[in-house]
Protein backbone atom coordinates (compact mmCIF):
# COMPACT_ATOMS: atom_id res chain seq x y z
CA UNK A 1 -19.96 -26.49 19.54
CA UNK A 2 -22.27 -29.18 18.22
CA UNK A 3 -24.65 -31.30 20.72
CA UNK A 4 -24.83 -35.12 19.99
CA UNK A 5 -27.83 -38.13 21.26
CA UNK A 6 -26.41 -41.20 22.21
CA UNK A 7 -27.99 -44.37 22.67
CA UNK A 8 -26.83 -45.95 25.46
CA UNK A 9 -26.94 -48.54 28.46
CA UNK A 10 -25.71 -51.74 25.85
CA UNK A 11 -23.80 -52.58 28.30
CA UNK A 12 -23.84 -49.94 30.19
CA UNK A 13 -19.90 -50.66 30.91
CA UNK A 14 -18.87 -49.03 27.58
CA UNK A 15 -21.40 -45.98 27.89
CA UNK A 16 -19.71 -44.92 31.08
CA UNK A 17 -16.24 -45.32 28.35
CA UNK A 18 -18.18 -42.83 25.81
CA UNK A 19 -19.43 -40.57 28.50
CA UNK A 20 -16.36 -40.02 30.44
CA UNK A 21 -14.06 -39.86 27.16
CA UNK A 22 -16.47 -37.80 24.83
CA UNK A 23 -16.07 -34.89 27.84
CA UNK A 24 -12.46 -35.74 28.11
CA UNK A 25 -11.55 -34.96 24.53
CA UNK A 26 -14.01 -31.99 23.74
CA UNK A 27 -11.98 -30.22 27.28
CA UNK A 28 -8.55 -31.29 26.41
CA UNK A 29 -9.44 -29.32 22.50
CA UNK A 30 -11.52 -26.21 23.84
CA UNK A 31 -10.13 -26.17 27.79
CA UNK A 32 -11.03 -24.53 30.45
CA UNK A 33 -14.02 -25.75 32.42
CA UNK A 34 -15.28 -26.83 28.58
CA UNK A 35 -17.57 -30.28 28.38
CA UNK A 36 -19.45 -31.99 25.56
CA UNK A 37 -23.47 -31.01 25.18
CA UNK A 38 -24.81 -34.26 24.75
CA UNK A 39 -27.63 -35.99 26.11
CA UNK A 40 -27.40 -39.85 26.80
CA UNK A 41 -30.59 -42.18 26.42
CA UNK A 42 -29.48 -44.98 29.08
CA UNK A 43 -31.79 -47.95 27.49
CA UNK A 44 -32.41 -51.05 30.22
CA UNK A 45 -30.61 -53.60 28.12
CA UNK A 46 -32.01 -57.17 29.62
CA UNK A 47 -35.42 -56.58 27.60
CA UNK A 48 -33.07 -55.99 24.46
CA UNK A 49 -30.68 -58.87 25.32
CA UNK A 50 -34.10 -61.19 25.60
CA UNK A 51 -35.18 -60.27 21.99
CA UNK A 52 -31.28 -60.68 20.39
CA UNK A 53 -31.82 -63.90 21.78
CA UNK A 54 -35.08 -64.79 20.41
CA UNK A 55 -33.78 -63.33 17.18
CA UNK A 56 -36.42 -60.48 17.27
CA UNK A 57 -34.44 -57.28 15.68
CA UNK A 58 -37.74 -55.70 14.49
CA UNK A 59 -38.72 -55.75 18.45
CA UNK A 60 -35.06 -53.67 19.40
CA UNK A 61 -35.70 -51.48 16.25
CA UNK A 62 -39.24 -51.02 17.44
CA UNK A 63 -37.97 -49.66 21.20
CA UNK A 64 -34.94 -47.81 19.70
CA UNK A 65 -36.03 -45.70 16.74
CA UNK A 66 -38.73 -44.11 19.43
CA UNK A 67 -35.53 -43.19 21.52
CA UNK A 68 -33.85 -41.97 18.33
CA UNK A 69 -36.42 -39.24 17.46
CA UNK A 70 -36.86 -38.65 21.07
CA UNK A 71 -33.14 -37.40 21.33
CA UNK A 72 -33.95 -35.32 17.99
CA UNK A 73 -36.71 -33.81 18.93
CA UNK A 74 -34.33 -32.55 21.91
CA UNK A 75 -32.08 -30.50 19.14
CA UNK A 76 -29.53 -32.76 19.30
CA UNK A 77 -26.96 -32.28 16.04
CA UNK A 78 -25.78 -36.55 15.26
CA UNK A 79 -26.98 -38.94 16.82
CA UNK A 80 -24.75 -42.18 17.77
CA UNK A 81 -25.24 -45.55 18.83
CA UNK A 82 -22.54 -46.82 21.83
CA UNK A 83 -22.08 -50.39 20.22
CA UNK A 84 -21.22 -52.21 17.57
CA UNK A 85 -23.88 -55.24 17.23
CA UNK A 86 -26.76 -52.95 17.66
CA UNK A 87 -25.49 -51.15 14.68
CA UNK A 88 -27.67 -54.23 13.08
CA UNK A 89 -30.80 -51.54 13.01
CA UNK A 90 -28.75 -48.31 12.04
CA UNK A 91 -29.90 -48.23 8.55
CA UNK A 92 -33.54 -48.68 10.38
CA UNK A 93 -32.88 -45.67 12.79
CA UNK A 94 -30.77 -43.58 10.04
CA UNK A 95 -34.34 -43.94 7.94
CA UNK A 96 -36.26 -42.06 10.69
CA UNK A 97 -34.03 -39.10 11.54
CA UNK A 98 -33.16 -35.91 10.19
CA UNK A 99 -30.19 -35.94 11.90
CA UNK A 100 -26.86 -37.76 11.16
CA UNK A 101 -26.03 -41.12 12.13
CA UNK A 102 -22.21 -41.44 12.93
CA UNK A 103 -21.75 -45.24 12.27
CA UNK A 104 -19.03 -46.60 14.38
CA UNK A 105 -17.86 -48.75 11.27
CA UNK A 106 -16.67 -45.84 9.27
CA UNK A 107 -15.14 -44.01 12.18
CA UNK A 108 -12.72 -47.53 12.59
CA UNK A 109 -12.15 -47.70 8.60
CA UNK A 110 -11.02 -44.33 8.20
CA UNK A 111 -8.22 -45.38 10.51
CA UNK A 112 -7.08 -48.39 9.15
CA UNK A 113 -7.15 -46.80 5.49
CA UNK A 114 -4.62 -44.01 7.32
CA UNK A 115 -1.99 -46.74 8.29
CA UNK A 116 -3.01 -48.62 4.59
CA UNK A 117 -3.97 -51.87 6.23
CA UNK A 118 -6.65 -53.56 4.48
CA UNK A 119 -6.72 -57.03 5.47
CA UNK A 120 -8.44 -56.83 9.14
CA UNK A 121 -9.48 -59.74 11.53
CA UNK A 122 -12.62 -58.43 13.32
CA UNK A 123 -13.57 -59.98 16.56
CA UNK A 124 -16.94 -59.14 18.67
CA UNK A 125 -20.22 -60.91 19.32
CA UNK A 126 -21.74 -63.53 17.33
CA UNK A 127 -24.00 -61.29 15.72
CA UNK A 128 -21.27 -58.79 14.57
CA UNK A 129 -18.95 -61.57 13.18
CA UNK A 130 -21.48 -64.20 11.24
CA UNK A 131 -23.99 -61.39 9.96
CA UNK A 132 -23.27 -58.89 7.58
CA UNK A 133 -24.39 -55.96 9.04
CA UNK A 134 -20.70 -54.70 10.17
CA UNK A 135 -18.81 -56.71 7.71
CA UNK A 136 -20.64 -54.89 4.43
CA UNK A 137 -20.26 -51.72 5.88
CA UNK A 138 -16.18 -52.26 6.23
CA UNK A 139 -16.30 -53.95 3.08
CA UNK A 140 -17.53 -50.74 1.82
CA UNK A 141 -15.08 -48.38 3.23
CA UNK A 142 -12.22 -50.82 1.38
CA UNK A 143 -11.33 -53.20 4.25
CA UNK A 144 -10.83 -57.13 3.32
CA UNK A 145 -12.72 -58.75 6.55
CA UNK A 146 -11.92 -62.25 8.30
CA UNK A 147 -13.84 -63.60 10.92
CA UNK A 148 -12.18 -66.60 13.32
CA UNK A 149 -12.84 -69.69 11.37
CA UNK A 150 -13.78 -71.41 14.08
CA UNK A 151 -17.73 -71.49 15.21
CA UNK A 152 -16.52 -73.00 18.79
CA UNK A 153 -13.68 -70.03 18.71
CA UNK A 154 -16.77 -67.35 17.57
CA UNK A 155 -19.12 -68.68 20.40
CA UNK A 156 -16.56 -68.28 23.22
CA UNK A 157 -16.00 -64.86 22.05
CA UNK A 158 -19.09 -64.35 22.26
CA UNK A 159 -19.75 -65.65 25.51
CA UNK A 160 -17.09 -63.97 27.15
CA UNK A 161 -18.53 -60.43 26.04
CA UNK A 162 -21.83 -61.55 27.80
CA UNK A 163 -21.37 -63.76 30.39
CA UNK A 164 -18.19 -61.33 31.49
CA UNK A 165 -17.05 -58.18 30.03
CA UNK A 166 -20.62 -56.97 30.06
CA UNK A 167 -20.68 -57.82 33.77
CA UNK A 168 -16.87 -55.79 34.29
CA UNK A 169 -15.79 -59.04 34.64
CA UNK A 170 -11.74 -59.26 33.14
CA UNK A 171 -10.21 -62.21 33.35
CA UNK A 172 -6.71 -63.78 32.33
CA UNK A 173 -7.93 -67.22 30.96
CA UNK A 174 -10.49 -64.91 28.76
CA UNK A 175 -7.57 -62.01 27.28
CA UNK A 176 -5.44 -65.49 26.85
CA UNK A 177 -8.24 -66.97 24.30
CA UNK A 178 -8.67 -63.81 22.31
CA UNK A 179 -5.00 -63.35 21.96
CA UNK A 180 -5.07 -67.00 20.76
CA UNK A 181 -7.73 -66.42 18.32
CA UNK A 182 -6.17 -63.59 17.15
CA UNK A 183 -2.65 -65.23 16.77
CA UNK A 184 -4.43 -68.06 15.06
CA UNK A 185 -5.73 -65.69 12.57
CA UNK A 186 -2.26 -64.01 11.93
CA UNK A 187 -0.34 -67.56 11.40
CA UNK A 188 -3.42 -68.73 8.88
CA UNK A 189 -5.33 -65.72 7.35
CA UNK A 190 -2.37 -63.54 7.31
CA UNK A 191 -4.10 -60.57 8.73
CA UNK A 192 -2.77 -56.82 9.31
CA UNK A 193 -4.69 -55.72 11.50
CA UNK A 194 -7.61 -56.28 14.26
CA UNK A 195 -10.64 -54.68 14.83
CA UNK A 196 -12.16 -54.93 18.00
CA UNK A 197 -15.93 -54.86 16.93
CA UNK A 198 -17.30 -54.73 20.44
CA UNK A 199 -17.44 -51.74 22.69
CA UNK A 200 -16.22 -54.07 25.29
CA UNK A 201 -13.41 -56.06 24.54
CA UNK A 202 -11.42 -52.98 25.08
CA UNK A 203 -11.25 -53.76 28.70
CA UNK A 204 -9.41 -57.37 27.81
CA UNK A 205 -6.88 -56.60 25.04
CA UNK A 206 -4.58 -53.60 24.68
CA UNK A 207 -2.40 -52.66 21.98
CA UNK A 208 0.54 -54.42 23.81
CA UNK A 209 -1.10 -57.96 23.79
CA UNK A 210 -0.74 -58.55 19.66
CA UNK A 211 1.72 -58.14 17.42
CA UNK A 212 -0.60 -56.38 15.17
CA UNK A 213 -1.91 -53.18 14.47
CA UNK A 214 -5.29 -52.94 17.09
CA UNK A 215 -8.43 -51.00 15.85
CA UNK A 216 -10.77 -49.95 18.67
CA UNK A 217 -13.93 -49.47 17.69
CA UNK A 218 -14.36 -47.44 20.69
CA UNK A 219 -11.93 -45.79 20.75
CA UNK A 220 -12.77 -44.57 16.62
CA UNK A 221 -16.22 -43.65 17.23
CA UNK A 222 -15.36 -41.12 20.38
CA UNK A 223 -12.84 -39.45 18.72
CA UNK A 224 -15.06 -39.11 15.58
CA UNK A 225 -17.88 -37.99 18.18
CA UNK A 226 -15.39 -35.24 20.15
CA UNK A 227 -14.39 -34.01 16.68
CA UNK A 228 -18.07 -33.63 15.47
CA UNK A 229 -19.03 -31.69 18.92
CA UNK A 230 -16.04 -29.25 18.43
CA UNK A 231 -16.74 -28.95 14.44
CA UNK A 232 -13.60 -30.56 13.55
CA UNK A 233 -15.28 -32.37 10.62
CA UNK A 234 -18.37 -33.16 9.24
């Protein structure tokens, strides 16, 4: 069994999703009293959330590539990140470790390519959907990305992930506008598919709420993770 580093605590609402899930899946394949060796660097995310605001990613990559080789230096195997928009300084972090980097982006690919959907609506903070961190990075694995159109559509998504989901806040009005956005997306862009590129939207729309096939990143990167830590795959 492999040990994995996570960097966590962004929010910390989705890191109690990877922590909980991560043990789940490595005891449901190996059984018994069986749980995942991994050690989880809980980061305080205000300080972070103040720099994404002032546009400062060489600040975040400055406190998180520190954390990175930290969890290295403690023998761990991979190292992952638990979110999608910090993913923006994952080439940074990858740079600076010996260790693997399991990017959340090809963990949700490799899942669409299995059910042969290529053209994908992605939804998640600002950052994820107007920069091309993400977006490349699916582009590369195949997939044929659309955003919402809509800057006043990508700024409430993006609120809501802050000003609520981050909080555990779910609301109805909130999983009403997404599936509107989404639906919106079907009628004009034709879509296949939806990727939920933030670790928290999970908690607002389920697979029963669209008419489309749902890609969570979440729920792509644990699995990935649990089959790493019981050498599934590479």
């Amino acid at each position: 069994m492999k040990k994995i580093g996570i960097i966590g605590g962004m929010s910390y609402e989705s890191s109690i999703h990877y922590y909980e899930r991560i043990n789940d899946g490595v005891n449901k394949k190996l059984k018994e009293l069986t749980c995942a060796e991994m050690v989880i660097y809980n980061v305080n995310f205000q300080p972070i959330r103040e720099k994404m605001l002032k546009n400062d990613w060489e600040g975040i990559k400055n406190i998180l590539v520190p954390i990175a080789k930290k969890l290295e230096n403690m023998g761990v195997d991979a190292i992952a990140i638990a979110t999608n928009t910090i993913h923006k300084v994952a080439d940074d972090i990858e740079k600076e470790i010996m260790v693997p980097l399991i990017h959340i982006a090809d963990c949700v690919s490799k899942k669409c390519r299995q059910e042969k959907k290529k053209k994908i609506g992605l939804l998640g903070t600002k950052y994820t959907m107007e920069e091309d961190f993400l977006k490349n990075r699916l582009k590369k694995n195949g997939l044929d990305i659309i955003i919402p159109a809509s800057k006043e559509e990508r700024e409430e998504i993006n609120r809501i992930i802050f000003d609520e989901l981050c909080k555990g806040e779910i609301k109805e009005s909130s999983k009403n506008y997404y599936q509107n956005c989404i639906n919106h997306m079907i009628e004009k862009d034709g879509i296949e598919g939806v990727i939920l590129g933030c670790t928290e939207i999970e908690m607002l729309i389920k697979e029963k709420d669209i008419d489309i096939p749902l890609y969570d990143t979440t729920k792509e990167h644990i699995q990935a993770l649990v089959d790493f830590i019981t050498e599934e795959r590479n």
